[in-house]
Protein backbone atom coordinates (compact mmCIF):
# COMPACT_ATOMS: atom_id res chain seq x y z
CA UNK A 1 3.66 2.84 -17.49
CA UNK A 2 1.17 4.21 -14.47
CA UNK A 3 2.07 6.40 -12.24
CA UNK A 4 0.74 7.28 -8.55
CA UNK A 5 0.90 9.40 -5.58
CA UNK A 6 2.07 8.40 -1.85
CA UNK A 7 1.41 10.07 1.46
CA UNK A 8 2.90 8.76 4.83
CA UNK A 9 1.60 11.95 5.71
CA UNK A 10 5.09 13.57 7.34
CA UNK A 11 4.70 16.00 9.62
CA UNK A 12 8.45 17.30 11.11
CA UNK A 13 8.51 19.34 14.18
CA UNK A 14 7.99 21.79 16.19
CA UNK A 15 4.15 21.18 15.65
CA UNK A 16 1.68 23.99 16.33
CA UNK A 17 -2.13 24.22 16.49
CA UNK A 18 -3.55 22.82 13.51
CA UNK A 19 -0.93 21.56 11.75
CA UNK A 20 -2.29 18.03 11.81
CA UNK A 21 -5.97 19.83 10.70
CA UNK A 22 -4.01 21.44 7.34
CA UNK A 23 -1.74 18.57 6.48
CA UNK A 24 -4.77 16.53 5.79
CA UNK A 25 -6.81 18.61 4.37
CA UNK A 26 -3.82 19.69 1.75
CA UNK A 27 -3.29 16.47 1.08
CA UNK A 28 -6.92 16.09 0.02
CA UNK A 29 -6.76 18.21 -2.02
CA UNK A 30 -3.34 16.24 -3.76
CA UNK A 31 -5.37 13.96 -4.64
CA UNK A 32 -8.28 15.36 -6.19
CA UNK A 33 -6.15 17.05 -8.11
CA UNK A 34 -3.99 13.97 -8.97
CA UNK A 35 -7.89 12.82 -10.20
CA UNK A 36 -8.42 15.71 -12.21
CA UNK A 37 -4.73 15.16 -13.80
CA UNK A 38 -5.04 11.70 -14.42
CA UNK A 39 -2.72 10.10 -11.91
CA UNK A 40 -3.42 6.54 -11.62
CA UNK A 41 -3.32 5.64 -7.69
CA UNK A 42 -2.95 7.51 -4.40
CA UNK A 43 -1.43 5.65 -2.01
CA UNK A 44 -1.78 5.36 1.65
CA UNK A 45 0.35 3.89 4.03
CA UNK A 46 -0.65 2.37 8.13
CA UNK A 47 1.84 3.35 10.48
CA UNK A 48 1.46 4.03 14.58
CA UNK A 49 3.51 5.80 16.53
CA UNK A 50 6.13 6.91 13.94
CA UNK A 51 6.01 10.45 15.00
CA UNK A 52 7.36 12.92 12.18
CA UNK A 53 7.96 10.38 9.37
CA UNK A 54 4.33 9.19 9.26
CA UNK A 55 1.14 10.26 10.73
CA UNK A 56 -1.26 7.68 8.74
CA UNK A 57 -2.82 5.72 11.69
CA UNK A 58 -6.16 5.35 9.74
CA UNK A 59 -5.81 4.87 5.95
CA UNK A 60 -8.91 3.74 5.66
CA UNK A 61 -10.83 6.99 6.68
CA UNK A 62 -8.40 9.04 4.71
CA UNK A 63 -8.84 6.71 1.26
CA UNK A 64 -12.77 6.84 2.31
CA UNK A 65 -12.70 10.54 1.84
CA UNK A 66 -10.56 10.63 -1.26
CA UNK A 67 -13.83 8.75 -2.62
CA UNK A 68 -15.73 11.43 -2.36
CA UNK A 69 -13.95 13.93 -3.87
CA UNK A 70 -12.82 11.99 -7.08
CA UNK A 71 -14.09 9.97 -9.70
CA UNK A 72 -11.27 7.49 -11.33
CA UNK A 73 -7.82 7.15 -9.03
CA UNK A 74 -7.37 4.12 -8.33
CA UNK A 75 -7.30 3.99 -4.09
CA UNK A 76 -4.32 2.18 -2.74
CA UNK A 77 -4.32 1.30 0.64
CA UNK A 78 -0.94 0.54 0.90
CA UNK A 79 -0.45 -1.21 2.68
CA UNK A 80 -2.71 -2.85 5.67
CA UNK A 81 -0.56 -4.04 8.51
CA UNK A 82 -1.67 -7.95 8.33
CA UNK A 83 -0.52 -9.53 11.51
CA UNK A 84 -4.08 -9.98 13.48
CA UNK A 85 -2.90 -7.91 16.67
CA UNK A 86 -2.99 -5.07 14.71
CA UNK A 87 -5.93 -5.77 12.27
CA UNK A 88 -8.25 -8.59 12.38
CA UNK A 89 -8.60 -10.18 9.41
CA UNK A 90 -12.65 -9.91 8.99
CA UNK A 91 -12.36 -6.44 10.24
CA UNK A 92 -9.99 -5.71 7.50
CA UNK A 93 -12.09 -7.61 5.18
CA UNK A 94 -14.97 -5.63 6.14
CA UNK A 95 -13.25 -2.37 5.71
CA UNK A 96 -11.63 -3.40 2.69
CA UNK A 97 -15.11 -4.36 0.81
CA UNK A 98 -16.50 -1.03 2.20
CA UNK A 99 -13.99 0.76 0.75
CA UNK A 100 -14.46 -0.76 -2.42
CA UNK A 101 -18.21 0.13 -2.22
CA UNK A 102 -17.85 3.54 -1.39
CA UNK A 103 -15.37 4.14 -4.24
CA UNK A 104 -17.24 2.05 -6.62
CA UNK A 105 -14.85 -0.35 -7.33
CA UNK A 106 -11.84 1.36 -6.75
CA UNK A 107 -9.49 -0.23 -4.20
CA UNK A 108 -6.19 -1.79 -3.96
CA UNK A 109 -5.93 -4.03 -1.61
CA UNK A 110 -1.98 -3.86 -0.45
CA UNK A 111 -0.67 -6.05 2.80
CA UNK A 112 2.24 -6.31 4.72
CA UNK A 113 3.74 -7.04 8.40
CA UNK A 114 5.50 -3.77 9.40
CA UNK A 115 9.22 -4.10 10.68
CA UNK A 116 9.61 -1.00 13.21
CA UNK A 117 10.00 -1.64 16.77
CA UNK A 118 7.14 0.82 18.08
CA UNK A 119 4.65 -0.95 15.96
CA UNK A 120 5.59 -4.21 16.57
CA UNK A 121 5.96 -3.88 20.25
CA UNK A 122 3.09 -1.54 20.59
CA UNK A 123 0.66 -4.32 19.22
CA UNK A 124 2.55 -7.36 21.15
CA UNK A 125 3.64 -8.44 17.65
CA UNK A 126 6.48 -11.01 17.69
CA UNK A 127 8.88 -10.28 14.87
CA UNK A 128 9.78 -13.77 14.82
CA UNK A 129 6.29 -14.73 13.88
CA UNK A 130 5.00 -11.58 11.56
CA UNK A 131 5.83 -13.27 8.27
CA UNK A 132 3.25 -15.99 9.04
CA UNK A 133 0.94 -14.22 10.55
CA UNK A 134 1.09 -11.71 7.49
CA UNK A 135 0.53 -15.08 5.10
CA UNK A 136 -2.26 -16.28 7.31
CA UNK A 137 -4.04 -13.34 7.33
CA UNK A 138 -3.97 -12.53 3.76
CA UNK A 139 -5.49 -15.29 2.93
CA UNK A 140 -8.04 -16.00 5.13
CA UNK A 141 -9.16 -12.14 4.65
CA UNK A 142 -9.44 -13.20 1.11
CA UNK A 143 -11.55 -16.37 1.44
CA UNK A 144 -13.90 -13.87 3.53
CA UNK A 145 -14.21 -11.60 0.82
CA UNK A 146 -15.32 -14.29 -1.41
CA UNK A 147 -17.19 -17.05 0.66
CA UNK A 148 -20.87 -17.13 1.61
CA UNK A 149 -20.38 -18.13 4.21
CA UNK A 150 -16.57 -17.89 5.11
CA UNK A 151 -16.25 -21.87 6.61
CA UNK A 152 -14.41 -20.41 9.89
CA UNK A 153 -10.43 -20.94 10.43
CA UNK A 154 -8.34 -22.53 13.17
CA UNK A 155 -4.84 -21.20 12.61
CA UNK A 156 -1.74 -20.14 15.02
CA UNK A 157 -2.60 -15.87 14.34
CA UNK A 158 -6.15 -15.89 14.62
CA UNK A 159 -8.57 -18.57 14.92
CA UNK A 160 -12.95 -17.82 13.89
CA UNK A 161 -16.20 -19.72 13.68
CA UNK A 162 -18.18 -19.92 10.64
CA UNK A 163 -19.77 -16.28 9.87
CA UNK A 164 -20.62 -14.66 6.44
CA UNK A 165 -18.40 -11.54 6.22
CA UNK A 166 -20.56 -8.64 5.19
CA UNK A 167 -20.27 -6.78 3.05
CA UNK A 168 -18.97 -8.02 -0.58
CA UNK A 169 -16.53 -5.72 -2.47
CA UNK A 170 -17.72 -4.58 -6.02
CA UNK A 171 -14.46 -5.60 -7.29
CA UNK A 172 -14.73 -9.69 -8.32
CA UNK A 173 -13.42 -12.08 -6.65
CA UNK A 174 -11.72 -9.39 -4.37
CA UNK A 175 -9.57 -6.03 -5.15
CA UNK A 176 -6.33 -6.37 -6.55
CA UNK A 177 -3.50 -7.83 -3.73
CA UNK A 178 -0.18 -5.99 -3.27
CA UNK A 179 2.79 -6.99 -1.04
CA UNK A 180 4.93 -4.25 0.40
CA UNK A 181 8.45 -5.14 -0.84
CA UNK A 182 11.83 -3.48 0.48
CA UNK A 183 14.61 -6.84 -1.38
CA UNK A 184 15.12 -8.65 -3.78
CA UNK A 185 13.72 -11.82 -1.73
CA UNK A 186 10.73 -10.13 -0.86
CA UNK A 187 9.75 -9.12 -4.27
CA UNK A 188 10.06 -13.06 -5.01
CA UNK A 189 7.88 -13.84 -2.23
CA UNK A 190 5.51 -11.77 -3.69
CA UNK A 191 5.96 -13.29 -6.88
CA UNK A 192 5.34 -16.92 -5.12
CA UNK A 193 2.02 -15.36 -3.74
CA UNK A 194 0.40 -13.88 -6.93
CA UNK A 195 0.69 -10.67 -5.40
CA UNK A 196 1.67 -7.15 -6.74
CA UNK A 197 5.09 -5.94 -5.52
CA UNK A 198 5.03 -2.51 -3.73
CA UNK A 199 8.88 -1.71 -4.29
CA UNK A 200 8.95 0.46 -0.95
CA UNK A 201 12.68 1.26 -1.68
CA UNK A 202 14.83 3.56 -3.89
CA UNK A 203 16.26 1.57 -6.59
CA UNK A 204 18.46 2.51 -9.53
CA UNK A 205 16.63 1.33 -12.64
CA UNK A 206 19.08 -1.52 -12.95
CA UNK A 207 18.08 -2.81 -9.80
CA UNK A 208 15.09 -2.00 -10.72
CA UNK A 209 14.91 -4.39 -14.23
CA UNK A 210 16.65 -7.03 -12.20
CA UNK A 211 13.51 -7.50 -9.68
CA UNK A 212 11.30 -7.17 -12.99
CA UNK A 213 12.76 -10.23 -14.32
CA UNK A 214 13.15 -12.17 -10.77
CA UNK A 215 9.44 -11.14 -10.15
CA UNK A 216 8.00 -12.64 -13.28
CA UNK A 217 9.58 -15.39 -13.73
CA UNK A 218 9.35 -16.31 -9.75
CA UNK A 219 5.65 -15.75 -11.24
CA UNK A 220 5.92 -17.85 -14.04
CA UNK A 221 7.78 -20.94 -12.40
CA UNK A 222 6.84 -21.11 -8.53
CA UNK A 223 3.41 -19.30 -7.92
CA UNK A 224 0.51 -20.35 -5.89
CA UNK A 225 -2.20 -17.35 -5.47
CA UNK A 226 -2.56 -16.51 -1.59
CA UNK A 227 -5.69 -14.93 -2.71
CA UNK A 228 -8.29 -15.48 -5.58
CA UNK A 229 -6.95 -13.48 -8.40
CA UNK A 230 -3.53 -12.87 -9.01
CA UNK A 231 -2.30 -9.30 -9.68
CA UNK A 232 1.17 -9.67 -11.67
CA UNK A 233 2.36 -6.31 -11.20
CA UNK A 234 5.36 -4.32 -10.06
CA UNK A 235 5.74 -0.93 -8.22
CA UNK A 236 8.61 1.13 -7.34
CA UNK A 237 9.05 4.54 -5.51
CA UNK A 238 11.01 7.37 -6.52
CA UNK A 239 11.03 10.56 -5.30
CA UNK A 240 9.38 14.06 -7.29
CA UNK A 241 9.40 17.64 -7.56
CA UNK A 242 9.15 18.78 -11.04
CA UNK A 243 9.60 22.68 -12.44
CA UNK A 244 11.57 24.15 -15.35
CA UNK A 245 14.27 25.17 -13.63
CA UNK A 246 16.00 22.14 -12.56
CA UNK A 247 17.25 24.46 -9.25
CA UNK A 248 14.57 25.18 -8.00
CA UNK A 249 12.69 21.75 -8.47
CA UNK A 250 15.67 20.64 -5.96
CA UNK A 251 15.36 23.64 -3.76
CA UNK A 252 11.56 22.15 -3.56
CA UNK A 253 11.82 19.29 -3.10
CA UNK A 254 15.29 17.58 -2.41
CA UNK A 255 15.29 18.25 0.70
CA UNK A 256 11.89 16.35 1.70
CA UNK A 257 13.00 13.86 0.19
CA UNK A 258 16.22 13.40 2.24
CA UNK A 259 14.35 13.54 5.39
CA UNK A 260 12.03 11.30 4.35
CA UNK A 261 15.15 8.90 4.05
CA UNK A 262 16.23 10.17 7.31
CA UNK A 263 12.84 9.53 8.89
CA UNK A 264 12.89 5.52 7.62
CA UNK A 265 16.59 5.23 9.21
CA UNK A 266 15.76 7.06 12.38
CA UNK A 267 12.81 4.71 13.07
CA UNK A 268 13.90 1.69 11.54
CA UNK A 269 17.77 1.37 11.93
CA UNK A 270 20.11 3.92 14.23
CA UNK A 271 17.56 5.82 16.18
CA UNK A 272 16.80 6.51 19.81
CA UNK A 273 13.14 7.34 20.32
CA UNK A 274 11.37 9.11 23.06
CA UNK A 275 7.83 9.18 22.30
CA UNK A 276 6.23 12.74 22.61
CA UNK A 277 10.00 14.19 23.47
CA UNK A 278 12.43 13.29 20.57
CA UNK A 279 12.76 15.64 17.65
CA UNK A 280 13.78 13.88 14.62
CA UNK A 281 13.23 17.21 12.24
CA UNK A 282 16.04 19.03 14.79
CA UNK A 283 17.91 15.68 14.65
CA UNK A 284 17.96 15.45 10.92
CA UNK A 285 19.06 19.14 10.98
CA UNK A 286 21.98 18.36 12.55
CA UNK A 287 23.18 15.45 10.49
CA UNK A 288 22.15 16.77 6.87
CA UNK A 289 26.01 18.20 6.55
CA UNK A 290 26.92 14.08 7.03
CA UNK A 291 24.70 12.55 4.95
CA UNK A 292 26.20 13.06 1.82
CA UNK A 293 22.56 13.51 -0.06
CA UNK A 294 20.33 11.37 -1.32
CA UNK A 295 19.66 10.25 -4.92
CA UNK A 296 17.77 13.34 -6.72
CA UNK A 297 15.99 10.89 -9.06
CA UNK A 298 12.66 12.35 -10.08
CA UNK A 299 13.97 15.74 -8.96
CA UNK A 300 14.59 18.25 -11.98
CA UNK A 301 13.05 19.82 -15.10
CA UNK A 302 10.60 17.70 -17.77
CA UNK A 303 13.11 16.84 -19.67
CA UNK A 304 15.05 15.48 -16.72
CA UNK A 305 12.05 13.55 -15.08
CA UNK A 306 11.59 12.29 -18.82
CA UNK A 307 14.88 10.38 -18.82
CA UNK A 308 14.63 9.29 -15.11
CA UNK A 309 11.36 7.40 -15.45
CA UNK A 310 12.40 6.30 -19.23
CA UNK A 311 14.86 3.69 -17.74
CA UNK A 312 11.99 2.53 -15.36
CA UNK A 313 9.63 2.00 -18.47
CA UNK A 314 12.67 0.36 -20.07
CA UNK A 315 12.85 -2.01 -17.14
CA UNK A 316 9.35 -3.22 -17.47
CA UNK A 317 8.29 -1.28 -13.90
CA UNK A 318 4.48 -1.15 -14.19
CA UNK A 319 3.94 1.99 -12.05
CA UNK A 320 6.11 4.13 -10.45
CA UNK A 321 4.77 6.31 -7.50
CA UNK A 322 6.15 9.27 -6.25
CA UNK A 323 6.96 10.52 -2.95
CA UNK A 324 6.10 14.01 -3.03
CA UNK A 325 4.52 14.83 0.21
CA UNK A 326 7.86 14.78 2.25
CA UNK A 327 9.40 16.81 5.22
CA UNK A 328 8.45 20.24 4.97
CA UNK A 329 7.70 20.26 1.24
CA UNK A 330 5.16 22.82 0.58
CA UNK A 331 1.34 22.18 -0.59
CA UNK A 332 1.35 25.10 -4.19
CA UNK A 333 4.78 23.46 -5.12
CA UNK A 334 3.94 19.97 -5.11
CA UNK A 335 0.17 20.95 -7.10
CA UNK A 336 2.71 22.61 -9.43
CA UNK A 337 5.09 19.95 -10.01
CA UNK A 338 1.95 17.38 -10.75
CA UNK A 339 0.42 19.65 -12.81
CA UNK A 340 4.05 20.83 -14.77
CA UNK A 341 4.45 16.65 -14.73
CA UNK A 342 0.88 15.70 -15.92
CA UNK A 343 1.13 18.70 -18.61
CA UNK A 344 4.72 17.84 -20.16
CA UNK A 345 5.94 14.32 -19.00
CA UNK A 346 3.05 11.95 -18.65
CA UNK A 347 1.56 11.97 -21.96
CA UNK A 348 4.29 9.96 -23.87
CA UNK A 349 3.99 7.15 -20.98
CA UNK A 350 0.43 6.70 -21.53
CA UNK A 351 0.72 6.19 -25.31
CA UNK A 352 -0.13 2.71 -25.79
CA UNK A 353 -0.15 1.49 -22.10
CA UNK A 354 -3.46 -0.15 -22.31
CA UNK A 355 -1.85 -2.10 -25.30
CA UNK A 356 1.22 -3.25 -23.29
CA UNK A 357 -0.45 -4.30 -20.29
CA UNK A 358 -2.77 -6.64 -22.54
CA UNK A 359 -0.03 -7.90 -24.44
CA UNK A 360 1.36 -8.65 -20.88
CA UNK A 361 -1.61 -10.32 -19.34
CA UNK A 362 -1.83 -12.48 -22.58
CA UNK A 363 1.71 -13.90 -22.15
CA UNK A 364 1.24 -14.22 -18.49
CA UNK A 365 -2.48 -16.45 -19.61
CA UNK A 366 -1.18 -19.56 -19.29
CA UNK A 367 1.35 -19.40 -16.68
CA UNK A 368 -1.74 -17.89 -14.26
CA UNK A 369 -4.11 -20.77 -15.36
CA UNK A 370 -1.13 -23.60 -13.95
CA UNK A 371 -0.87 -21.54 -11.01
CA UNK A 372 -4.42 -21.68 -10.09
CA UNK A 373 -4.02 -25.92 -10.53
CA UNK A 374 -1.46 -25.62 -7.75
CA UNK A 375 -3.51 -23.28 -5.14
CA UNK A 376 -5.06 -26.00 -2.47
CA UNK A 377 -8.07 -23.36 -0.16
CA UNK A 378 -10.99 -24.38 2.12
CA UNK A 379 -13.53 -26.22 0.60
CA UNK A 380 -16.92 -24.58 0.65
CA UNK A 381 -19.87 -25.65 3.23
CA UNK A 382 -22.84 -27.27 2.02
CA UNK A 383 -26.17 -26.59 3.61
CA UNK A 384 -26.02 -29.84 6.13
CA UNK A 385 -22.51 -28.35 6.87
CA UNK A 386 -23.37 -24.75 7.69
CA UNK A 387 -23.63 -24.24 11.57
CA UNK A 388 -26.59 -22.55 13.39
CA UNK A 389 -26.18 -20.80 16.41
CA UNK A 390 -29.13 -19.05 18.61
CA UNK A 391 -28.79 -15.35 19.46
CA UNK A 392 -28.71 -14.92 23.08
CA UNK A 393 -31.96 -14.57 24.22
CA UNK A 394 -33.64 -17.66 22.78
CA UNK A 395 -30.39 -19.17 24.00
CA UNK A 396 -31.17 -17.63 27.71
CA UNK A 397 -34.84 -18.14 27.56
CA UNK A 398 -34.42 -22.20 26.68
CA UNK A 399 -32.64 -22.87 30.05
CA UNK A 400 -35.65 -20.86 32.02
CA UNK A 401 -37.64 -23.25 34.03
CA UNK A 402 -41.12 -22.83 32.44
CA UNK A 403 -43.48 -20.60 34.32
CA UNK A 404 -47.02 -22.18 35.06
């Protein structure tokens, strides 16, 4: 099994000078040392306007600069709100290939639609409509990755002439696709798409073996690749704070992660928001005697974390990612808990992982190959078909009179 790191990068108030400045840079620094560990991904999320929970407007940047400073995590931007009001499918295209250049080959390429009511109706997203536009998108981004030239599209999110999207990603045909799942039915859709399934919801490990199963064989039985590669994979979040006193790793970290639950409902189901007034930190204060706690999975000593993420292994989960940065969960204890984790708990889940995950893709062979006979796509351009069109000037200087 793989394992990886995920910032929504929380920041609870009150907020004071430079707060923003240090929560970044710390988190940097995560994931360097998440490099240095052996951590498989770091994840990033795109949010807007979800003060507190999530101040990760601009994955993209923040992934760019994780580039820099490491050499082999895989970078998961996870995921890229789809619908074109917020993105626009060649600009994401672009910035996804540029990514991929700058890391050497090192993206993930995750998607999804985004469900909260200050993105949505920040953006002039319709919810009714998000799911397509998400499906649209996707896939046309994809065909721009890999066409020379992209054909151009007339859809109902987004409609584009015939341009050659510049540049290519290293990554062949494109970087792996993910799909932000939070159901059952999601993780199916995702299944149905060829995608990876980003399990963006705490899951017992029984839950968790019963969306293995759904996912591949919804895979198996029903898919037709969105993109041009399919990436049969599935990803669940739990949350983390390791030390050898199974006390303190809650003192550390528990809490985080309940506001970090707190933070999803307050933005997302039951709250009232004010932007730039409401406090959700104060807020979540004064319910945390009502909430009754949240599961403490990945929370405890090695041993404990051993026999949490045992039953996810168990299940067939690919990668698990923890959700470390939360709340006000502080910077030395979650580089200890890594390290303590990467030191006494990792090393028996790598054992033979490159072995499973080939024994995988071989089963999977044939089922991909059928669902690569059902997958339709636009049909490339021949020369004759290509459209020119004259830059502005030569256009402007062709309707001047001529001057004798």
């Amino acid at each position: 099994m793989q394992f990886g790191i995920f910032y929504e990068h929380q920041l609870p108030r009150p907020w004071h000078e430079g707060d923003e400045l240090r929560l970044f840079q710390e988190a940097l620094d995560q994931v360097e040392l998440a490099d240095r560990l052996g951590i498989d991904f770091a994840w990033e999320v795109e949010h807007h306007f979800l003060e507190e929970y999530s101040h990760s407007s601009a994955p993209e940047v923040f992934l760019a600069a994780c580039s820099q400073r490491t050499k082999r995590i895989r970078l998961g931007h996870g995921i890229v709100l789809m619908p074109p009001k917020y993105n626009h499918p060649a600009r994401v295209a672009e910035r996804i290939a540029t990514l991929d250049l700058v890391s050497k080959g090192r993206v993930e390429f995750g998607t999804g639609e985004s469900a909260s009511r200050a993105e949505l109706e920040g953006f002039g997203v319709e919810s009714a409509e998000k799911h397509e536009m998400w499906r649209e998108a996707v896939e046309q981004a994809c065909d721009m990755m890999v066409m020379q030239p992209y054909p151009g599209y007339q859809g109902k999110g987004f409609s584009m002439p015939c341009r050659n999207v510049v540049p290519k990603p290293v990554q062949k045909p494109h970087p792996p696709l993910w799909m932000a799942c939070s159901s059952g039915e999601m993780i199916r859709t995702a299944a149905q798409h060829g995608l990876g399934a980003l399990a963006f919801a705490f899951v017992e490990p029984s839950e968790a073996r019963q969306w293995v199963e759904d996912y591949y064989a919804t895979l198996k039985r029903e898919c037709v690749p969105l993109g041009h590669a399919i990436n049969p994979a599935v990803a669940v979040v739990t949350g983390f704070s390791c030390h050898e006193d199974s006390e303190e790793a809650r003192r550390r970290g528990l809490d985080g992660l309940q506001f970090f639950g707190y933070g999803i409902g307050h933005h997302y189901l039951f709250g009232a928001h004010k932007p730039g007034r409401t406090n959700v930190w104060q807020n979540y204060e004064a319910a945390r005697a009502m909430l009754g706690g949240v599961g403490s999975g990945g929370v405890g000593n090695p041993a404990e974390l051993r026999a949490h993420l045992r039953k996810f292994a168990d299940a067939g989960v690919d990668q698990v990612i923890f959700i470390q940065q939360g709340g006000r969960n502080r910077h030395r204890h979650i580089c200890d808990s890594l390290e303590l984790f990467a030191r006494e708990v990792m090393p028996e889940f790598k054992e033979g992982e490159k072995e499973r995950n080939c024994r995988k893709m071989e089963e999977l062979a044939p089922y991909l190959k059928q669902a690569f006979t059902r997958k339709g796509g636009l049909p490339a351009l021949g020369d004759e078909q290509i459209p020119e069109y004259r830059a502005y000037g030569r256009s402007i200087a062709g309707a001047m009179p001529h001057v004798k």
